[in-house]
Each structure stands twice: as structure tokens, then as C-alpha cells.
N, C-alpha and C. Protein backbone atom coordinates (compact mmCIF):
# COMPACT_ATOMS: atom_id res chain seq x y z
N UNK A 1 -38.21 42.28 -190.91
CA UNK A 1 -39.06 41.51 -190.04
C UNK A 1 -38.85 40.03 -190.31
N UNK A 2 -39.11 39.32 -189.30
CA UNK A 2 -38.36 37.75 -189.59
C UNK A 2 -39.80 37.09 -189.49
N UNK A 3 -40.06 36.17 -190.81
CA UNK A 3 -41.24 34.95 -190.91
C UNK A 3 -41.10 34.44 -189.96
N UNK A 4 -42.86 34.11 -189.96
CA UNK A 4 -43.07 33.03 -188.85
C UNK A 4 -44.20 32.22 -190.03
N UNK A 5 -44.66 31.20 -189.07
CA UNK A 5 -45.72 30.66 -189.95
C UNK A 5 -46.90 31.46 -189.76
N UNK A 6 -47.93 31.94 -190.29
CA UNK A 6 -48.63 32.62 -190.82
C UNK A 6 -50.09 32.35 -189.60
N UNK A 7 -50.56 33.83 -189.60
CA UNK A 7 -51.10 33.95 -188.13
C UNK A 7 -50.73 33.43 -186.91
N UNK A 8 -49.34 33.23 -186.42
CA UNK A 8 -49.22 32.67 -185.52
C UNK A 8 -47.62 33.62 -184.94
N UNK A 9 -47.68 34.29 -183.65
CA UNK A 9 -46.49 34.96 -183.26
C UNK A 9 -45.28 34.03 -182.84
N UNK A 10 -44.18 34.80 -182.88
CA UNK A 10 -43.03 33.62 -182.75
C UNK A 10 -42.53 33.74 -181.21
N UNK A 11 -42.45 32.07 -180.45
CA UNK A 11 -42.54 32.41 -179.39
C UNK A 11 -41.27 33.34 -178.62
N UNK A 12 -41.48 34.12 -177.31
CA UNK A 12 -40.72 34.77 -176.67
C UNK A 12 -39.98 33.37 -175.31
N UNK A 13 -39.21 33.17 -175.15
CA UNK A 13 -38.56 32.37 -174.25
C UNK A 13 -37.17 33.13 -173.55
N UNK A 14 -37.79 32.54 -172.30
CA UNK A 14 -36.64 33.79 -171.29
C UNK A 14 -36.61 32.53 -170.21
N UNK A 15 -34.74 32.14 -169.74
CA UNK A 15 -34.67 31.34 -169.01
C UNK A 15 -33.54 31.80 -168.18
N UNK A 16 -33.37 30.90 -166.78
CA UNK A 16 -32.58 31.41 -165.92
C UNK A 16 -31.26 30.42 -165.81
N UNK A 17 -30.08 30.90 -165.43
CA UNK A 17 -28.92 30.04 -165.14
C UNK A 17 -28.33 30.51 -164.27
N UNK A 18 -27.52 29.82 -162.94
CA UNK A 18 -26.55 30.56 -162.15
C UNK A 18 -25.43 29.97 -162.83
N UNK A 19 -24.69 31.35 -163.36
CA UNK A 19 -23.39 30.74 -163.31
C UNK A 19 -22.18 31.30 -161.97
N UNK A 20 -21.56 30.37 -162.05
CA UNK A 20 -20.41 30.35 -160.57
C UNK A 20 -19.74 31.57 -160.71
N UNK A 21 -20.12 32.27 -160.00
CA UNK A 21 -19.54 33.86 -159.20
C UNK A 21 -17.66 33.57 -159.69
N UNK A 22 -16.98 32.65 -158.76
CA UNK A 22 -15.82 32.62 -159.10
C UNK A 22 -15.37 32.57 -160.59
N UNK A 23 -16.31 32.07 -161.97
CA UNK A 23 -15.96 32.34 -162.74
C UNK A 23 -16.51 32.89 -163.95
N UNK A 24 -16.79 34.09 -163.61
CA UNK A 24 -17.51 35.15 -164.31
C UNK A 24 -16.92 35.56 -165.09
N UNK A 25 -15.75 35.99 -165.18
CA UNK A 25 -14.91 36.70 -166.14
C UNK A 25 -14.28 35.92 -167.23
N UNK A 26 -14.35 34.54 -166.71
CA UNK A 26 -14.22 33.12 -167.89
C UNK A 26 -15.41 33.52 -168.81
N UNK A 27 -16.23 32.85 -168.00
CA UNK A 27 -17.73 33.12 -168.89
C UNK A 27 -17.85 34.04 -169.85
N UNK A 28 -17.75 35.28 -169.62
CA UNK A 28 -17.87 36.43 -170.32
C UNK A 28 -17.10 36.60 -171.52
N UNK A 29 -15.48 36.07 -170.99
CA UNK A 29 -14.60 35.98 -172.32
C UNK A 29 -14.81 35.16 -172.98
N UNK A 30 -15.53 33.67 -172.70
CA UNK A 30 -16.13 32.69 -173.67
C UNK A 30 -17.48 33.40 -174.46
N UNK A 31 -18.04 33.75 -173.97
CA UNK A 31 -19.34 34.79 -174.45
C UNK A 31 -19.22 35.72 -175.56
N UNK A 32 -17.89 36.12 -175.36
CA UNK A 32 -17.51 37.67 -176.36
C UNK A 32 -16.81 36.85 -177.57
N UNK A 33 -16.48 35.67 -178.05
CA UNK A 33 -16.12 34.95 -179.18
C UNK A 33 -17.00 33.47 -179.16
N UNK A 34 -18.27 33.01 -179.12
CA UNK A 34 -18.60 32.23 -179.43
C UNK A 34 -18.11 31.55 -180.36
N UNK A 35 -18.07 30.01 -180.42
CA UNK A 35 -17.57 29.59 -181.64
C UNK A 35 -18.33 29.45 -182.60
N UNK A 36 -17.81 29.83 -183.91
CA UNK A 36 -18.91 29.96 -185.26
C UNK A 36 -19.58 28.64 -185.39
N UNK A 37 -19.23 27.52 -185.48
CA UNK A 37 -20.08 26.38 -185.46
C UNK A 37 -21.20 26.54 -184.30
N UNK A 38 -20.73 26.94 -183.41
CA UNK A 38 -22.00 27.08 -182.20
C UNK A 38 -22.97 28.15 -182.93
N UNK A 39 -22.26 29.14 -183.15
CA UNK A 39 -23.44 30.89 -183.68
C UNK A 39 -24.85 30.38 -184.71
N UNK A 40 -23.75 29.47 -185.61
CA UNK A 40 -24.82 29.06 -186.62
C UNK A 40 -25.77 27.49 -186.50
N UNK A 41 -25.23 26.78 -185.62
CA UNK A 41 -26.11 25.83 -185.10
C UNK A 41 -27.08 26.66 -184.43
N UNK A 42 -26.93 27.40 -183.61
CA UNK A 42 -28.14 28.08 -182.78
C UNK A 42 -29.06 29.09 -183.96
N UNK A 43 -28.68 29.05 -184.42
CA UNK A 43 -29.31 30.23 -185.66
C UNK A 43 -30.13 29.00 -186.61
N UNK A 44 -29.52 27.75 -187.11
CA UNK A 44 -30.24 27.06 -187.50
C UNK A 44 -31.14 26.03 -186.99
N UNK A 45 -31.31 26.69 -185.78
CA UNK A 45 -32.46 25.75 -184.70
C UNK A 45 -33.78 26.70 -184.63
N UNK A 46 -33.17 28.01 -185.81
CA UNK A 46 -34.38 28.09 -185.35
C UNK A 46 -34.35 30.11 -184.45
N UNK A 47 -33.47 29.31 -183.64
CA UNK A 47 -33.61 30.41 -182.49
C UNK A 47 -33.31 31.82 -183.04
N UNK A 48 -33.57 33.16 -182.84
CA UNK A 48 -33.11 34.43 -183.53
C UNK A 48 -33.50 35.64 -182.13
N UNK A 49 -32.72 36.70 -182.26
CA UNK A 49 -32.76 37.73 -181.49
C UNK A 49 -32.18 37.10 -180.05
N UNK A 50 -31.42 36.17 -179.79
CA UNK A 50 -31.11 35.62 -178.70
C UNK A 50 -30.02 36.48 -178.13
N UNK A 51 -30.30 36.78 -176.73
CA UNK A 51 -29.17 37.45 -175.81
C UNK A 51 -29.02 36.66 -174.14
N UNK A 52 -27.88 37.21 -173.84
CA UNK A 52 -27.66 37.00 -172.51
C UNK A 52 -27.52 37.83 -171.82
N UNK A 53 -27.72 38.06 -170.50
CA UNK A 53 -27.44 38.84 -169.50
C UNK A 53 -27.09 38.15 -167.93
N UNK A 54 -25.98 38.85 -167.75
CA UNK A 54 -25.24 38.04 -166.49
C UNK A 54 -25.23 39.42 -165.52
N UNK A 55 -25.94 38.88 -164.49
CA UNK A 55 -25.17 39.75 -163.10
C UNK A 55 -24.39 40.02 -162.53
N UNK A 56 -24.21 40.67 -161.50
CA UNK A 56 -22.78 40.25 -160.61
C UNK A 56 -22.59 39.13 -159.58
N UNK A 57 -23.40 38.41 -159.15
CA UNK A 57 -23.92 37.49 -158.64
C UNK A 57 -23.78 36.31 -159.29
N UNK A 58 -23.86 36.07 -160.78
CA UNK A 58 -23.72 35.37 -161.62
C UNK A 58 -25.10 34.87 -162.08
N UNK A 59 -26.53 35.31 -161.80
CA UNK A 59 -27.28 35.44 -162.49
C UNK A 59 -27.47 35.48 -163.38
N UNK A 60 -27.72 34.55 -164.41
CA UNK A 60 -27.48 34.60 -165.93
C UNK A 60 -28.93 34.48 -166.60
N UNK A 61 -29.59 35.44 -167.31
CA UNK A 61 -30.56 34.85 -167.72
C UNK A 61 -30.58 35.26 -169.64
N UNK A 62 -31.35 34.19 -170.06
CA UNK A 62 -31.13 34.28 -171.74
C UNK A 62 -32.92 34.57 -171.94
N UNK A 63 -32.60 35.27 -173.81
CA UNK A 63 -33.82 35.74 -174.11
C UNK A 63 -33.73 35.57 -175.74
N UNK A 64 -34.87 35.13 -176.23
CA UNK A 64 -34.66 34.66 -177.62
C UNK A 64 -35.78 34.30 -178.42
N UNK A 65 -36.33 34.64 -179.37
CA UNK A 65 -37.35 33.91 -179.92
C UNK A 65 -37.29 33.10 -180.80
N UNK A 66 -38.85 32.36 -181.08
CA UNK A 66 -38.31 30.75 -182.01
C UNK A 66 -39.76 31.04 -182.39
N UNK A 67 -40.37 29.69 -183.71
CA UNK A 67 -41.05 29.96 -183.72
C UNK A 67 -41.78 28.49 -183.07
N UNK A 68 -40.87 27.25 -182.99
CA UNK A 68 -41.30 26.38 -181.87
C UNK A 68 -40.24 26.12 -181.17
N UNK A 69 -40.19 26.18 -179.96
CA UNK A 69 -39.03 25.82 -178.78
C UNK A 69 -38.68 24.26 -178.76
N UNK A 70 -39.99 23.86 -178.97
CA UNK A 70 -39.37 21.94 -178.65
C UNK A 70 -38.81 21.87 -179.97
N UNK A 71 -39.02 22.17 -181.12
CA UNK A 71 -38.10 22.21 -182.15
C UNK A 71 -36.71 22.14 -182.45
N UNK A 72 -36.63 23.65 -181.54
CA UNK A 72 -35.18 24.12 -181.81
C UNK A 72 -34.67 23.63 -180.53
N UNK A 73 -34.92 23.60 -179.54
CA UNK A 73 -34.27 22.72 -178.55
C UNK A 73 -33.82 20.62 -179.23
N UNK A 74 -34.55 20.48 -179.88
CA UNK A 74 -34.34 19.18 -180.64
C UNK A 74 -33.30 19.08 -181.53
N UNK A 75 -33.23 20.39 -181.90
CA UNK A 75 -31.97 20.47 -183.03
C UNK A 75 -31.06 21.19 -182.64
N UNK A 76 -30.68 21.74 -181.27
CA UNK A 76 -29.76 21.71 -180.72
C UNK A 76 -29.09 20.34 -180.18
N UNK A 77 -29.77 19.88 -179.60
CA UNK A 77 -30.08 18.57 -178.93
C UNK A 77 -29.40 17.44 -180.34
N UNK A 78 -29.21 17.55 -181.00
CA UNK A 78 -29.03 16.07 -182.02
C UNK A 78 -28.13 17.02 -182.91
N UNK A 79 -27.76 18.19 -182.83
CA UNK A 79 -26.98 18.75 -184.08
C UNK A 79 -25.23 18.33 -183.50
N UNK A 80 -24.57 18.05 -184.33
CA UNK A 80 -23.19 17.66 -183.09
C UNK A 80 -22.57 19.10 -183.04
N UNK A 81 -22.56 19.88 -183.72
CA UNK A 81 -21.77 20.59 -183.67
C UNK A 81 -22.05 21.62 -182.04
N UNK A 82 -22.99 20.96 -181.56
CA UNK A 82 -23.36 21.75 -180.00
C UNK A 82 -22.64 21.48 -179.02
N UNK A 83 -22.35 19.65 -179.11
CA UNK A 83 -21.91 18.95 -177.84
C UNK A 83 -21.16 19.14 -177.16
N UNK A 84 -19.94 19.78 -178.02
CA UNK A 84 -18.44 19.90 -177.65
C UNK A 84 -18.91 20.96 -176.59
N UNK A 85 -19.26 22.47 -177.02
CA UNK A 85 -19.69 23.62 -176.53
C UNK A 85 -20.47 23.30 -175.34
N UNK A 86 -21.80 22.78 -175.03
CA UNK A 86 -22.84 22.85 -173.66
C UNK A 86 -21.85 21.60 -172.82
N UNK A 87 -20.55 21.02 -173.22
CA UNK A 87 -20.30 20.03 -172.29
C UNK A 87 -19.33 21.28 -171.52
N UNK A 88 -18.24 21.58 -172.02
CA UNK A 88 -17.72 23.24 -171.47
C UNK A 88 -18.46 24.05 -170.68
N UNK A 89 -19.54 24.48 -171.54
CA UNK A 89 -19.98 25.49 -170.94
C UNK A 89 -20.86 24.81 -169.43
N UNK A 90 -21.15 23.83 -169.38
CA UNK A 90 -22.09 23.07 -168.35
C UNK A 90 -20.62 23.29 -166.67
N UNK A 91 -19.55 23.49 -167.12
CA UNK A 91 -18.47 23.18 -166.14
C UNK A 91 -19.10 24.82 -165.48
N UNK A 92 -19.49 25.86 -165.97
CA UNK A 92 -19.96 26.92 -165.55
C UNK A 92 -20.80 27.33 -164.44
N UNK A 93 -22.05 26.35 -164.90
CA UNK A 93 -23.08 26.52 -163.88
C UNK A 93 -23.18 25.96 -162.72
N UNK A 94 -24.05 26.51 -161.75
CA UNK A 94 -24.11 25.54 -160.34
C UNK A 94 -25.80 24.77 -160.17
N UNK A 95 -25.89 24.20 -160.01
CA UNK A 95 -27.41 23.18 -159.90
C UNK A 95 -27.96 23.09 -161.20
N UNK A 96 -27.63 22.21 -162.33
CA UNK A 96 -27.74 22.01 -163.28
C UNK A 96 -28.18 20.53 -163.72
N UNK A 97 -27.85 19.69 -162.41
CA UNK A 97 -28.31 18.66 -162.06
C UNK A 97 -27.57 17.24 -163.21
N UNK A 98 -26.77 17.45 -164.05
CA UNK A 98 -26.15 17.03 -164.92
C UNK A 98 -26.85 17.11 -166.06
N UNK A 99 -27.49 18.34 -166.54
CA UNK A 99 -28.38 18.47 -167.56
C UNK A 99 -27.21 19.30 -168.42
N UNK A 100 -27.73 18.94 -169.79
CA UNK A 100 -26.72 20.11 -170.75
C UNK A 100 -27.45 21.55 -170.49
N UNK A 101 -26.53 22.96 -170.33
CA UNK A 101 -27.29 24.00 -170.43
C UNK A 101 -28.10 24.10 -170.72
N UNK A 102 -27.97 24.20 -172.21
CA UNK A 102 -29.30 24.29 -173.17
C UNK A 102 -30.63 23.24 -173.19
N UNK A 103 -30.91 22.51 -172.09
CA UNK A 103 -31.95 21.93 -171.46
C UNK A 103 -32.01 21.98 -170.51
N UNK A 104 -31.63 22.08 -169.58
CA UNK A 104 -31.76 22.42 -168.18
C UNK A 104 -32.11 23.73 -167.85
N UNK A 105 -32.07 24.20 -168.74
CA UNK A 105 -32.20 25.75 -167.74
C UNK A 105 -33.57 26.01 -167.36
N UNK A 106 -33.75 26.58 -166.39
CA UNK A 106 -35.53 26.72 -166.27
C UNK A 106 -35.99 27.73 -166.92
N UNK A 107 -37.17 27.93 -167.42
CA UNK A 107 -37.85 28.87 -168.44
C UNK A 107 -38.93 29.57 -167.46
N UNK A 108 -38.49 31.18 -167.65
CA UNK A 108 -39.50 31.87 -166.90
C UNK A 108 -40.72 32.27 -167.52
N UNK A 109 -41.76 32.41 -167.15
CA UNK A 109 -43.49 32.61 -167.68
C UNK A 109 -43.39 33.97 -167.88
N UNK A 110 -43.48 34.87 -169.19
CA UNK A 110 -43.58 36.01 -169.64
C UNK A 110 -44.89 36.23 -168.96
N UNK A 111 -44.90 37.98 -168.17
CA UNK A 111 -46.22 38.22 -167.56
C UNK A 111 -46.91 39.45 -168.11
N UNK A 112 -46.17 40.13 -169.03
CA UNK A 112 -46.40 41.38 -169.57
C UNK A 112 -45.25 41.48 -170.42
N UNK A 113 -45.74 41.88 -171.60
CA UNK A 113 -45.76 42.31 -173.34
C UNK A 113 -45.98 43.58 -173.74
N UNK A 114 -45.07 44.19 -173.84
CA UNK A 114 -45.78 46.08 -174.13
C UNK A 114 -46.60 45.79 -175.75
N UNK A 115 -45.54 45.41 -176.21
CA UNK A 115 -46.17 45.14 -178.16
C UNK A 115 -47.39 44.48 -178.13
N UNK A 116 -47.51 43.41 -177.46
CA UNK A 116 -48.81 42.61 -177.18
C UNK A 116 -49.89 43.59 -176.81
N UNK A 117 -49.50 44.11 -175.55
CA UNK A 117 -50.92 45.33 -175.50
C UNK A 117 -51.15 46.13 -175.95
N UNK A 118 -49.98 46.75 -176.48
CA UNK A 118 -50.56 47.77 -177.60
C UNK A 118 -51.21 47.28 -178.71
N UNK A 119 -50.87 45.81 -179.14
CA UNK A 119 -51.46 45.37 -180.36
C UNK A 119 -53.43 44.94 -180.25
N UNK A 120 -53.24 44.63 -178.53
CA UNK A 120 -54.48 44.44 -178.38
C UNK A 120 -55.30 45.71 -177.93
N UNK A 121 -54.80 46.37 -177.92
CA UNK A 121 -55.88 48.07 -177.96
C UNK A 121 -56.97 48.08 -179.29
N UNK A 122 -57.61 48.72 -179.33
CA UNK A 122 -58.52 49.18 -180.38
C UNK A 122 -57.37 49.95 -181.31
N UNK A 123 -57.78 49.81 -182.39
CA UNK A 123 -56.69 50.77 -183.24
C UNK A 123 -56.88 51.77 -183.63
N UNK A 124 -56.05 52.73 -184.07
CA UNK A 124 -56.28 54.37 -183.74
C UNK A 124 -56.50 54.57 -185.01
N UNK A 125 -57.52 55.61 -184.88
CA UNK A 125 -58.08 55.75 -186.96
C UNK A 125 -57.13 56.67 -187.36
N UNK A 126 -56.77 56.20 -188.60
CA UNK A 126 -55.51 56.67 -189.16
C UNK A 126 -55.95 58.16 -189.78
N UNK A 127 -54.88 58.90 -190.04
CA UNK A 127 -54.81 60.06 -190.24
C UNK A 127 -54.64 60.00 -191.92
N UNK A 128 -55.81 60.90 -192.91
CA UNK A 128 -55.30 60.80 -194.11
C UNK A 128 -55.04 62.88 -194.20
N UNK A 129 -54.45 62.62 -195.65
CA UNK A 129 -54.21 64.25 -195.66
C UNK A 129 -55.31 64.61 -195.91
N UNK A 130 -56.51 64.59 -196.03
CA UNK A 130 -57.68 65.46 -196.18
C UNK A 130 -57.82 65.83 -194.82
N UNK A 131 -57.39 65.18 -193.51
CA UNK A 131 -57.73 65.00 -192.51
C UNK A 131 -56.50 66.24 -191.78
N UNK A 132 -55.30 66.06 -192.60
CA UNK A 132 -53.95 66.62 -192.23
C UNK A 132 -54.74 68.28 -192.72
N UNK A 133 -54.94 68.37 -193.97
CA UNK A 133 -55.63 69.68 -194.44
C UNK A 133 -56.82 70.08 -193.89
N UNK A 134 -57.62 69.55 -193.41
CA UNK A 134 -58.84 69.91 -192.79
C UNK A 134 -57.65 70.70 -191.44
N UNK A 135 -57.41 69.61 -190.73
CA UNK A 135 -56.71 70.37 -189.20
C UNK A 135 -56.25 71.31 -189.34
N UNK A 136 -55.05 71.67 -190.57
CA UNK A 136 -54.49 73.22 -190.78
C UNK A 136 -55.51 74.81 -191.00
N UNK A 137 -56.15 74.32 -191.83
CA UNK A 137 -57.30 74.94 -192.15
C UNK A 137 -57.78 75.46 -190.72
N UNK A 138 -58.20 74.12 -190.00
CA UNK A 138 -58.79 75.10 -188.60
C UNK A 138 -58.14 75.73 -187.68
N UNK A 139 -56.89 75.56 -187.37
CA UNK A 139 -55.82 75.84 -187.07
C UNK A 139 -55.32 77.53 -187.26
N UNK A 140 -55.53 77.30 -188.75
CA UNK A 140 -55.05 79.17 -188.95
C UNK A 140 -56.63 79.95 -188.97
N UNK A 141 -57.94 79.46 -188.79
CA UNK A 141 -58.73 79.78 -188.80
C UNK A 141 -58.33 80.40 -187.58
N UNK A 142 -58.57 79.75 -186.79
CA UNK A 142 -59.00 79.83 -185.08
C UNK A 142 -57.80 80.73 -184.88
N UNK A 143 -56.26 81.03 -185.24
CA UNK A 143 -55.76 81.91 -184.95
C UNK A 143 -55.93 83.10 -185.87
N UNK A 144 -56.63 83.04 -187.04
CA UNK A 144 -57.15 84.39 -187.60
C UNK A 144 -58.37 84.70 -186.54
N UNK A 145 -59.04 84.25 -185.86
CA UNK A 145 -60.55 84.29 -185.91
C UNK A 145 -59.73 85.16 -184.17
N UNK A 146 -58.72 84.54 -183.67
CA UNK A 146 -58.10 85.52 -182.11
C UNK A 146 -57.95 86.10 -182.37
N UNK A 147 -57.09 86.71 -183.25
CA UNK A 147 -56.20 87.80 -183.60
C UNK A 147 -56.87 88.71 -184.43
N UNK A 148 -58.19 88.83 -184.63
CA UNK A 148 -59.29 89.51 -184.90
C UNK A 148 -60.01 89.73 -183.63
N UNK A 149 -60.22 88.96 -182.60
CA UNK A 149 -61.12 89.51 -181.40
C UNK A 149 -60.49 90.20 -179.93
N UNK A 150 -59.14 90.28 -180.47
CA UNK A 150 -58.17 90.26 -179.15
C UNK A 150 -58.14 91.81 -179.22
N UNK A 151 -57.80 92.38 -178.24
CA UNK A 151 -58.00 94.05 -178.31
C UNK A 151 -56.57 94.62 -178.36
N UNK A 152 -56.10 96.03 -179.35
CA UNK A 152 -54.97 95.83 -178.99
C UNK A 152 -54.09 95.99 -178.39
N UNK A 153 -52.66 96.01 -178.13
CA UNK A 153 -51.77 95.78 -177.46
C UNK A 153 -51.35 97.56 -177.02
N UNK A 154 -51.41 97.98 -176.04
CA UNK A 154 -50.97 99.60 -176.09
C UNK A 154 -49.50 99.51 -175.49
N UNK A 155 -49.08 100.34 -176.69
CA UNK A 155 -47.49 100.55 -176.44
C UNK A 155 -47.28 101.27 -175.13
N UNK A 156 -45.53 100.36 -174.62
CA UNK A 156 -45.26 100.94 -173.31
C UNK A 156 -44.58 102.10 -173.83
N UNK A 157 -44.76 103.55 -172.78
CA UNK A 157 -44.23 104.20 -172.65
C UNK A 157 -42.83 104.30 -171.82
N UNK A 158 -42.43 103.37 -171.46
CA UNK A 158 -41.09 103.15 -170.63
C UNK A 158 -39.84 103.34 -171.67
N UNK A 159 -38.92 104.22 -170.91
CA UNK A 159 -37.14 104.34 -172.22
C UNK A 159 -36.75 103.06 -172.08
């Protein structure tokens, strides 16, 4: 499980990019070898569990958590070892407005959390083995207690 600062969840951030249909299969092969200076600048901003997903359309959207975004966007933002990389990768997208990727992209509003609601349910009273032994107990009771009232079975006479 990865620290955060203490009572406080680490945020979820999910953003959108078009990248250009005509060069999708660029993209992708840049995608499948990131450069290690890039892997670990993004790792030391902070950011962790980060993925991408591209359409066929070129719909690109990323997903990643931090435990502050203006943070790690700041230290992407001022680390050099980024520049070389979001100036490249910026030749990708379409309406980007001359923003580097990694700020420009728009960030979509998470609307539902399965972990979140399950976490906010009432919590289920835990099971101890007195509780595990009590259940067995009634268990072979209740099938001694049938198999005492059930009448019995008369053999078929069929060959």
C-alpha cells in the first residue's frame, strides 16, 4: 500500500487528450519505451499507478494518483528532465492550444468510486471463530434434527 499523509486519501486524477488519428501508431510505439529519465521524473513528482488509454479515434485519456496534483504538476513543470519529452510529445495532440501536455490537458470530475462507497457503508461485524463454531454447530444440528424427522425413503422396486 503506498503512504499518503495521514488521514487524508491520495488524490484520483483522470484527464483527457486527443491525440491525431493519423498518428497513433507513433504514439503508441513512443508509449511502449518511455524514456527512463521521463519514468522516474514522473514517479518523483509524486505521481504513482499512472496509465493511459488511447482509442481508435485517438482519444487519449490518463489516470493516476498523487497525493497533491499542483505539486506534482510543479515538479514536472521545473524538473528538466521533462522538457525535452512534453515538447515531442505536444507535436501529437490536436487543440492543445500551445500548452505542454502535461498542463494542458483537461481534468475530468470523478462521479463515482466503488472503494469510496463501499468504504462509506456501515461496516460489516466481523466474524470471530466462536462465531465460525457456533454456525457449524447449528448447521449439523439442523441437519441431524431433518434427518431425524424426515420419513423414510421406500426402496424402488424397479430392475
Amino acid at each position: 500500500m503506498t503512504s499518503h499523509p495521514e488521514g487524508t486519501a491520495p488524490e484520483r486524477v483522470c484527464f483527457q487528450l486527443q491525440v491525431d488519428p493519423a498518428r497513433l501508431d507513433e504514439y503508441r510505439e513512443r508509449h511502449a519505451a518511455v524514456w527512463p529519465e521521463m519514468l522516474h521524473a514522473i514517479a518523483d513528482s509524486g505521481r504513482r499507478d499512472y496509465s493511459l488509454y488511447l482509442r481508435a479515434d485517438g482519444l487519449l485519456i490518463g489516470v493516476y494518483e498523487t497525493d497533491d496534483d499542483e505539486a506534482s504538476q510543479r515538479a514536472l513543470e521545473l524538473d528538466p528532465r521533462t522538457a525535452a519529452w512534453e515538447a515531442e510529445m505536444a507535436e501529437f495532440f490536436v487543440s492543445l492550444d500551445g500548452s505542454r501536455p502535461d498542463q494542458g490537458a483537461p481534468r475530468l470530475t470523478e462521479v463515482f468510486n466503488l472503494e469510496d462507497q463501499l468504504a462509506a457503508l456501515a461496516p460489516e461485524p466481523e466474524v470471530t471463530a466462536d462465531d465460525t463454531d457456533h454456525a457449524a454447530s447449528v448447521a449439523t444440528q439442523t441437519t441431524a434434527d431433518h434427518a431425524a424427522s424426515a420419513p423414510p425413503i421406500a426402496e424402488s422396486s424397479h430392475p
